[in-house]
Every structure is written in C-alpha cells, then in structure tokens.
PDB file of N, CA and C in Angstrom:
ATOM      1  N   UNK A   1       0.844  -1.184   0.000  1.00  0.00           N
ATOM      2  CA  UNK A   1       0.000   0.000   0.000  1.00  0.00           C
ATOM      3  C   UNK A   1       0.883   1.238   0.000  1.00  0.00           C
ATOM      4  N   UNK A   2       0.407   2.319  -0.985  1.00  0.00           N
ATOM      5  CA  UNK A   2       1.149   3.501  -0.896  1.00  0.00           C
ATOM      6  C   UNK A   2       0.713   4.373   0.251  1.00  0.00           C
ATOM      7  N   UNK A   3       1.820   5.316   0.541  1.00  0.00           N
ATOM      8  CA  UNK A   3       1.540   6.440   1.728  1.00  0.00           C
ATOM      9  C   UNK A   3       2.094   7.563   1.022  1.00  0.00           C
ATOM     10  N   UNK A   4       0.921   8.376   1.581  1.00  0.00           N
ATOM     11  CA  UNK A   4       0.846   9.601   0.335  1.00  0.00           C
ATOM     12  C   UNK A   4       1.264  10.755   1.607  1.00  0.00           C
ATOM     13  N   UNK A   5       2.559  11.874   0.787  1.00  0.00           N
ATOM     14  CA  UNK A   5       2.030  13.056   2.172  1.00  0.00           C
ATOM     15  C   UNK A   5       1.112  13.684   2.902  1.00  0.00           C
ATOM     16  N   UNK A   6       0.102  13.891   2.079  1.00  0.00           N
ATOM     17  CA  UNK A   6      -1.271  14.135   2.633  1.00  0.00           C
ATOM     18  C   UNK A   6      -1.066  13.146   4.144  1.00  0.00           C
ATOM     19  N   UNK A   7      -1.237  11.843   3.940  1.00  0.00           N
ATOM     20  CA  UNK A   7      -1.507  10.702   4.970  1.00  0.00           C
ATOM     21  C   UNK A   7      -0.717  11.593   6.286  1.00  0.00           C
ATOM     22  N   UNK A   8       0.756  11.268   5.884  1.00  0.00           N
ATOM     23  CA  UNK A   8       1.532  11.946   7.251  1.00  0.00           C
ATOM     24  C   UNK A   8       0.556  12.923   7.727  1.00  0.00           C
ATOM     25  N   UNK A   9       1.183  14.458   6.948  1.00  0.00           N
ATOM     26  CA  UNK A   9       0.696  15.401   7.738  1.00  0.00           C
ATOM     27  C   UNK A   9      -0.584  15.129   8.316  1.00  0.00           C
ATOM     28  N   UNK A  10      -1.991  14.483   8.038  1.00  0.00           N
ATOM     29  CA  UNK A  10      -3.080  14.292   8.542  1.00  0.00           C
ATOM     30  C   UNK A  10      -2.886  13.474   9.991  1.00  0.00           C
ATOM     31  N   UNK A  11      -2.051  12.551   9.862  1.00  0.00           N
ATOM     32  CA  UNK A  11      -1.243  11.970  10.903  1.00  0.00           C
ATOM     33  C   UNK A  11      -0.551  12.625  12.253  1.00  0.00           C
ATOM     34  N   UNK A  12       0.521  13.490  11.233  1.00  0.00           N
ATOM     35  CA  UNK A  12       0.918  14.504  12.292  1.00  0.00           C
ATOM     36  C   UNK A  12      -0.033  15.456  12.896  1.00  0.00           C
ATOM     37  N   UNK A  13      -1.148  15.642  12.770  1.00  0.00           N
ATOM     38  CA  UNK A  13      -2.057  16.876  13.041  1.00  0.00           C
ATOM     39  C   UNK A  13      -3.211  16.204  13.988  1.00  0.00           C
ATOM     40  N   UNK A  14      -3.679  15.147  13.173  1.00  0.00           N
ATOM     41  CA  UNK A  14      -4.650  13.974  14.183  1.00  0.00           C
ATOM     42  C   UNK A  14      -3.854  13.094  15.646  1.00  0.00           C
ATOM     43  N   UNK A  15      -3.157  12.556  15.059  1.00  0.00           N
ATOM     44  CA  UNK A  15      -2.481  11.589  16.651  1.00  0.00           C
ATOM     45  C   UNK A  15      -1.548  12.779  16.993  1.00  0.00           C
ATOM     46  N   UNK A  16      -0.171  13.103  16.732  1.00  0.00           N
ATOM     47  CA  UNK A  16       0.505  13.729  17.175  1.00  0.00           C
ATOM     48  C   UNK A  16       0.336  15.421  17.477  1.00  0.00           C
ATOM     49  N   UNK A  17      -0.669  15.732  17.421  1.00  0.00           N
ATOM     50  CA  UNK A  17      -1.149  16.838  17.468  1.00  0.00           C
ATOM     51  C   UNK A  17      -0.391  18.373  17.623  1.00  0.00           C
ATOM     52  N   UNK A  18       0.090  18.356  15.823  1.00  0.00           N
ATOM     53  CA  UNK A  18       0.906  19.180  15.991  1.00  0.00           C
ATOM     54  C   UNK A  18       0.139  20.691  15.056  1.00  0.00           C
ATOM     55  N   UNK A  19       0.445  21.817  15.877  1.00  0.00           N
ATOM     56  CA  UNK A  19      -0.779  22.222  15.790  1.00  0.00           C
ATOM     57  C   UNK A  19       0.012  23.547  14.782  1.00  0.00           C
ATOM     58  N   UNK A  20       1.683  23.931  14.713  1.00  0.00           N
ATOM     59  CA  UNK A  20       1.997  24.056  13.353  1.00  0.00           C
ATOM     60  C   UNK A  20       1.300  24.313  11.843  1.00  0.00           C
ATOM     61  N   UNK A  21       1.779  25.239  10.931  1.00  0.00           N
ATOM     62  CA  UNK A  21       1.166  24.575   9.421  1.00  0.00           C
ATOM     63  C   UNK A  21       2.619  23.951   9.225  1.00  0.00           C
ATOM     64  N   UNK A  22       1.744  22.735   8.573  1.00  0.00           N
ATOM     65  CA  UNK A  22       2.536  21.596   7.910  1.00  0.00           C
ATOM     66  C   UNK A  22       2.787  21.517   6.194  1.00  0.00           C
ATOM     67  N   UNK A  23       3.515  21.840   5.653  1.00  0.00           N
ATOM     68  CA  UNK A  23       2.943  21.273   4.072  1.00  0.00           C
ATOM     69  C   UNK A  23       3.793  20.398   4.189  1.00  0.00           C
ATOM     70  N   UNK A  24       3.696  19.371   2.770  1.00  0.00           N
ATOM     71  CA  UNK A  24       4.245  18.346   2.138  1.00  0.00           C
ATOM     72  C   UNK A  24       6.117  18.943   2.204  1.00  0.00           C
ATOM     73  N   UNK A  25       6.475  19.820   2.556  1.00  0.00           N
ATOM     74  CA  UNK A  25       7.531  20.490   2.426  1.00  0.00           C
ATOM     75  C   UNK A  25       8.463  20.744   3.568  1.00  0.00           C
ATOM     76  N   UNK A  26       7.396  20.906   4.512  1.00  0.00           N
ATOM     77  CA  UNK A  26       8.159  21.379   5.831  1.00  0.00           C
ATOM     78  C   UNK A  26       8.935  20.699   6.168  1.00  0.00           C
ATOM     79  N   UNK A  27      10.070  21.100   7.194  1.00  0.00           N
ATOM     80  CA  UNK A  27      10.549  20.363   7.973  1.00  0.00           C
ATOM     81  C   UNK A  27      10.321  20.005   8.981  1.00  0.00           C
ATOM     82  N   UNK A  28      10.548  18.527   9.401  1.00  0.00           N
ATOM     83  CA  UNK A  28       9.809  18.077  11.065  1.00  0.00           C
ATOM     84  C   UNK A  28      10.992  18.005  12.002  1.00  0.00           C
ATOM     85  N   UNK A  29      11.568  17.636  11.348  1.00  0.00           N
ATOM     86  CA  UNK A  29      12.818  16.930  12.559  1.00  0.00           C
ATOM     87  C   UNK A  29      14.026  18.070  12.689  1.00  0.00           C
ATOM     88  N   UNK A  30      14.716  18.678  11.963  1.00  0.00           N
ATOM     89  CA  UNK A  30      15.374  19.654  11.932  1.00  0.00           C
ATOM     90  C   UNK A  30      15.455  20.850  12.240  1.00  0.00           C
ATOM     91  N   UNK A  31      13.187  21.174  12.087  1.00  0.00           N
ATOM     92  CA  UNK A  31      13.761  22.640  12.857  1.00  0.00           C
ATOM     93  C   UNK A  31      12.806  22.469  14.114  1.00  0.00           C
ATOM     94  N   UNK A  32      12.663  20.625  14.640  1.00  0.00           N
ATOM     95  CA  UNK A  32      12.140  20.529  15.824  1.00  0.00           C
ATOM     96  C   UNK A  32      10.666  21.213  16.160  1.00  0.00           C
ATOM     97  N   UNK A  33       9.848  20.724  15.137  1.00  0.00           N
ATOM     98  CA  UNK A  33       8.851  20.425  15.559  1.00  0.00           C
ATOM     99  C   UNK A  33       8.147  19.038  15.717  1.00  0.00           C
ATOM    100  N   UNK A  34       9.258  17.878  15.503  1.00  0.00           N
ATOM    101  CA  UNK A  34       9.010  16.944  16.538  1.00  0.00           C
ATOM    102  C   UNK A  34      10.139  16.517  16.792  1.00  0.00           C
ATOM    103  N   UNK A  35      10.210  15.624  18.000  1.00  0.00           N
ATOM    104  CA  UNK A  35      11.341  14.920  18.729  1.00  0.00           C
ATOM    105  C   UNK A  35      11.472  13.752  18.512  1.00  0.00           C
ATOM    106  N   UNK A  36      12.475  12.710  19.110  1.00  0.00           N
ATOM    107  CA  UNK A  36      12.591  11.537  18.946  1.00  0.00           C
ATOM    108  C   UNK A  36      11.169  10.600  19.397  1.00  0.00           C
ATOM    109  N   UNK A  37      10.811  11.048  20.612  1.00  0.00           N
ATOM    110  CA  UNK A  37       9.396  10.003  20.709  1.00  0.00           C
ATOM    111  C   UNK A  37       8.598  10.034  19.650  1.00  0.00           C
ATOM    112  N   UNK A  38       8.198  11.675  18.900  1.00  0.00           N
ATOM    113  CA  UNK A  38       7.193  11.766  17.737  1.00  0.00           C
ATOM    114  C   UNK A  38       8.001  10.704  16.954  1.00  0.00           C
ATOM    115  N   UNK A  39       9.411  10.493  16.210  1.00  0.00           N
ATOM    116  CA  UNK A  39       9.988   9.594  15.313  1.00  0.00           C
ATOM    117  C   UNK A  39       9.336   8.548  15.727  1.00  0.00           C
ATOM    118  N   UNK A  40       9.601   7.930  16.800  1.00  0.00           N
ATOM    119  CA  UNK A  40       9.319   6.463  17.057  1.00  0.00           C
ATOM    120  C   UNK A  40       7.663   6.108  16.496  1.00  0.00           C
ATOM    121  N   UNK A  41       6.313   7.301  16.985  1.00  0.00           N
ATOM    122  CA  UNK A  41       4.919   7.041  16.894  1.00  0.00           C
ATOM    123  C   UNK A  41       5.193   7.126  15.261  1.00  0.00           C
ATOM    124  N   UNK A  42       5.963   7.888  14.147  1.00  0.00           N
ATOM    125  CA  UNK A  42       5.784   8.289  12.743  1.00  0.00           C
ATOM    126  C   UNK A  42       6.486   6.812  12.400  1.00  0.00           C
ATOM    127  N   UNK A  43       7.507   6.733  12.530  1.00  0.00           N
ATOM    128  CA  UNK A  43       7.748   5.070  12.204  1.00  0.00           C
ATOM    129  C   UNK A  43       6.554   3.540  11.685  1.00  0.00           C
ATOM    130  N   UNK A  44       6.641   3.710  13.232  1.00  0.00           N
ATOM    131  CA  UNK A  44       5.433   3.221  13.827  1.00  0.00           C
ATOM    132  C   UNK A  44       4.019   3.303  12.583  1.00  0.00           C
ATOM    133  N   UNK A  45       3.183   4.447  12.780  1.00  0.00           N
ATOM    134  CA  UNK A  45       2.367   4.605  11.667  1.00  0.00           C
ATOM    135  C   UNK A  45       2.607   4.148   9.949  1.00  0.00           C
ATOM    136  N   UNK A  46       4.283   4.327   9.744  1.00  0.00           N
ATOM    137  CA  UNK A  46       4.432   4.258   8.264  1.00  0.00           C
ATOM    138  C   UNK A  46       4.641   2.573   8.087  1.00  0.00           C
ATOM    139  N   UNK A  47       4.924   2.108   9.226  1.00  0.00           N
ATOM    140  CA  UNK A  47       5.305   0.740   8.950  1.00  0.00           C
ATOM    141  C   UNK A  47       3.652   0.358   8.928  1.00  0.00           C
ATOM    142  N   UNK A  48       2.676   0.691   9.629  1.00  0.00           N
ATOM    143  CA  UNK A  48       1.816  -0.216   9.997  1.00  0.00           C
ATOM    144  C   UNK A  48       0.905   0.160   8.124  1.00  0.00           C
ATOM    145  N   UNK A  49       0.831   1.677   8.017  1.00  0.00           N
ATOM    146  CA  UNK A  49       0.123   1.941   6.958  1.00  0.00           C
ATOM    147  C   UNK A  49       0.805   1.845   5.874  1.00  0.00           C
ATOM    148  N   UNK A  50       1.965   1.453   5.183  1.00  0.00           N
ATOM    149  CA  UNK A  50       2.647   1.180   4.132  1.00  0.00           C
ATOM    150  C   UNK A  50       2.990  -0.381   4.079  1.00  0.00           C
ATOM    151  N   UNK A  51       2.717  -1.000   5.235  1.00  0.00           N
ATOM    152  CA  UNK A  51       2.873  -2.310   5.160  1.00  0.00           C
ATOM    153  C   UNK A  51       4.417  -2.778   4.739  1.00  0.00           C
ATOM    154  N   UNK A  52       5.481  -2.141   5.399  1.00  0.00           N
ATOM    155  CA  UNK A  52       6.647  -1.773   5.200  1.00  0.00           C
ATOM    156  C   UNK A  52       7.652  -1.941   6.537  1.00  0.00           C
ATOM    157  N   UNK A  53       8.933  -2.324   6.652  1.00  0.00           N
ATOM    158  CA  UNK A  53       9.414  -2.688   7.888  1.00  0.00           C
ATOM    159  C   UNK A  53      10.648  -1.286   7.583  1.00  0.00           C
ATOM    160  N   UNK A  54      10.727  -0.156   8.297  1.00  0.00           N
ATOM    161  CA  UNK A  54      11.811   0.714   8.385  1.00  0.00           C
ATOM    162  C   UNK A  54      12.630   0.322   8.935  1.00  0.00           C
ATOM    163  N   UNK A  55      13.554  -0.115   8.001  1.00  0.00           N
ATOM    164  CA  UNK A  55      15.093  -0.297   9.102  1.00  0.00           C
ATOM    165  C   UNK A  55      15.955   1.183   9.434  1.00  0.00           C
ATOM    166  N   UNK A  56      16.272   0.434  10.679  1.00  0.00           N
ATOM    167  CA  UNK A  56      17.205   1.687  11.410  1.00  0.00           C
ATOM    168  C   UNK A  56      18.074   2.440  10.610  1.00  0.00           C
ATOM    169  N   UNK A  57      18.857   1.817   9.684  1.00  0.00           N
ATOM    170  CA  UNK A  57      19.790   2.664   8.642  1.00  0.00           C
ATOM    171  C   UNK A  57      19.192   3.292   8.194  1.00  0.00           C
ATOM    172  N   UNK A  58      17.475   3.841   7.899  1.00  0.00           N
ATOM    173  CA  UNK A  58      16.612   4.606   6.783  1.00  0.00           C
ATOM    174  C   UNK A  58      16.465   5.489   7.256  1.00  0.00           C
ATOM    175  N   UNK A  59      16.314   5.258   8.977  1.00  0.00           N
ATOM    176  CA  UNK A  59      15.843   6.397   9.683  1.00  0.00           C
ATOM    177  C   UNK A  59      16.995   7.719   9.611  1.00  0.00           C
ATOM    178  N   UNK A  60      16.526   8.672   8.232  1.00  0.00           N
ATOM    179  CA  UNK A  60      17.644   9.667   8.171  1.00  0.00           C
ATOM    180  C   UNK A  60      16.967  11.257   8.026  1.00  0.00           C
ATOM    181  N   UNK A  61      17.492  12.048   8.371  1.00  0.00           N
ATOM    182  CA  UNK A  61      17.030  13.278   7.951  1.00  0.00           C
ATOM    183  C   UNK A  61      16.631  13.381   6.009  1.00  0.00           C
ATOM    184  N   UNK A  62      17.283  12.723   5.719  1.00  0.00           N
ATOM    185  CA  UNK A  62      17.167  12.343   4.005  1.00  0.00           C
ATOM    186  C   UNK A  62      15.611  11.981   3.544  1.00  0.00           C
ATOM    187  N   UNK A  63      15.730  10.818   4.801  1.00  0.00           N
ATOM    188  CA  UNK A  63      14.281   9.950   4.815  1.00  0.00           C
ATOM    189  C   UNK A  63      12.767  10.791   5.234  1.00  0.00           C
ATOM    190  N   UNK A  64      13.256  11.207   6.688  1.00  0.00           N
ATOM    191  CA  UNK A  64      12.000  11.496   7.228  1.00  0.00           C
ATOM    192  C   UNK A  64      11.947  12.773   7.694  1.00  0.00           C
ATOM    193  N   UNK A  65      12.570  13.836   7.005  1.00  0.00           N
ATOM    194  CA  UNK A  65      12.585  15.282   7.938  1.00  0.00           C
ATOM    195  C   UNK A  65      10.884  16.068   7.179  1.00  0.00           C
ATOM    196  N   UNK A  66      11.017  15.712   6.049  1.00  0.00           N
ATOM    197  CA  UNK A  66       9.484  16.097   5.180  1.00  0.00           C
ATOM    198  C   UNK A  66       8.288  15.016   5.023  1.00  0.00           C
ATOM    199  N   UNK A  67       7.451  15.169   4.886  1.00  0.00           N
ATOM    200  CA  UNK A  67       5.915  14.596   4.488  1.00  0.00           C
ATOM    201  C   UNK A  67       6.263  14.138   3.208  1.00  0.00           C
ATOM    202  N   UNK A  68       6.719  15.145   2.060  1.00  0.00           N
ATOM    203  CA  UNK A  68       7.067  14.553   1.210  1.00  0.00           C
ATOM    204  C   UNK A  68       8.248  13.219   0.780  1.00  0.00           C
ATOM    205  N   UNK A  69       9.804  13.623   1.510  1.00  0.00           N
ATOM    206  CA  UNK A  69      10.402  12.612   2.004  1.00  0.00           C
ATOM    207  C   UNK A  69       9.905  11.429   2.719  1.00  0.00           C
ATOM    208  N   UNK A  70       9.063  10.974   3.161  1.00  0.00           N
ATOM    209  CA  UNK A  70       8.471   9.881   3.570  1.00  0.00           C
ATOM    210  C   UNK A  70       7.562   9.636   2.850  1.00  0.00           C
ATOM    211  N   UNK A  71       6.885  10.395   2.095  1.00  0.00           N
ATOM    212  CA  UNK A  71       6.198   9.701   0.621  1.00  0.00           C
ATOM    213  C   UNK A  71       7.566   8.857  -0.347  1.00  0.00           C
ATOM    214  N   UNK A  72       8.171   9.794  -0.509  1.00  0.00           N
ATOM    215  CA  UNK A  72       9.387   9.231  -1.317  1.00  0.00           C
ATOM    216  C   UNK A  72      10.237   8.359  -0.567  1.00  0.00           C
ATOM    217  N   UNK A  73      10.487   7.930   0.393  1.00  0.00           N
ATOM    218  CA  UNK A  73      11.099   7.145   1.265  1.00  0.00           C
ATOM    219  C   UNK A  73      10.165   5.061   0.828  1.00  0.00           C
ATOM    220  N   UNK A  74       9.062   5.677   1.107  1.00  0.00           N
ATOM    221  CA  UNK A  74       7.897   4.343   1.075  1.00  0.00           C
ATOM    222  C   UNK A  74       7.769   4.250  -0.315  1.00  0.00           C
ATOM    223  N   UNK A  75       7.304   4.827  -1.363  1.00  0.00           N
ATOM    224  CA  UNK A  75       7.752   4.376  -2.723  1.00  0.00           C
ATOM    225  C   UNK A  75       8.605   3.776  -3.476  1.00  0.00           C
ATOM    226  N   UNK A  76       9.907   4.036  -2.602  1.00  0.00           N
ATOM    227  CA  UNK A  76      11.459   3.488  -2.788  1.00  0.00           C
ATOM    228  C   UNK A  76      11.124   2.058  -2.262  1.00  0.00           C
ATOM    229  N   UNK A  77      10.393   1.765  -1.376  1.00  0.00           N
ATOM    230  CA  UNK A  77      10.643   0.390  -0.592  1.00  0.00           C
ATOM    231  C   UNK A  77       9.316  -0.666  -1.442  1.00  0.00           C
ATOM    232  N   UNK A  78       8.655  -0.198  -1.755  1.00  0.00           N
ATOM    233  CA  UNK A  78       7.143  -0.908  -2.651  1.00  0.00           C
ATOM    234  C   UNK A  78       7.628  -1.781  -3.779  1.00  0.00           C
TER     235      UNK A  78
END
C-alpha cells in the first residue's frame, strides 16, 4: 500500500497533534517540531500503513525530515 504526504501530515495533526502549518515540504525533525518520541509514533504509523518494515539505517534526515520525504522514502521500498 502507498503512503501519500497528505496521509503523514493528517497523521501529524490527528495523533501527534501538531498544531503548526505543515505542508508536504516542511521540515519536522530539523527545525524541531518533533522529537525523537514523535519519530518512534511516525515510524510506527508508516510501517503499519505502508505495510513496510523501516530499518534503522533509513531512519535519516534524508528519509523522514518532510511529508514529502516519507512519501518518497515508502515508494522506494514498494
């Protein structure tokens, strides 16, 4: 199953309740608007809704600092 940015940010805004504007663009992790626990729950979500196992080496600012980067992260793995 694909995971679309839309999904995240709706994600980030519904469970993690980040109350921020988000686009497909922003940054999450870098300019700390979330922390390592948020990583672990966003993981978490992409594995369960992409049907996808993130290994630890993926987990990179490359990977997951954007909505869009984690669209493109899970497409890479499909």
């Amino acid at each position: 199953m694909s995971l679309t940015s839309h999904d995240v940010i709706e994600f980030l805004k519904g469970e993690l309740n980040v109350d921020e504007p988000i686009d497909p663009e922003s940054a999450l992790f870098s300019t700390g608007v979330l922390d390592s626990v948020a990583m672990l729950n966003l993981i978490g979500f992409v594995e369960e809704n992409a049907k996808i196992e993130v290994r630890a080496s993926d987990v990179t600012l490359e990977n997951f600092d954007t909505a869009q980067r984690i669209e493109a992260y899970v497409t890479s793995r499909l």
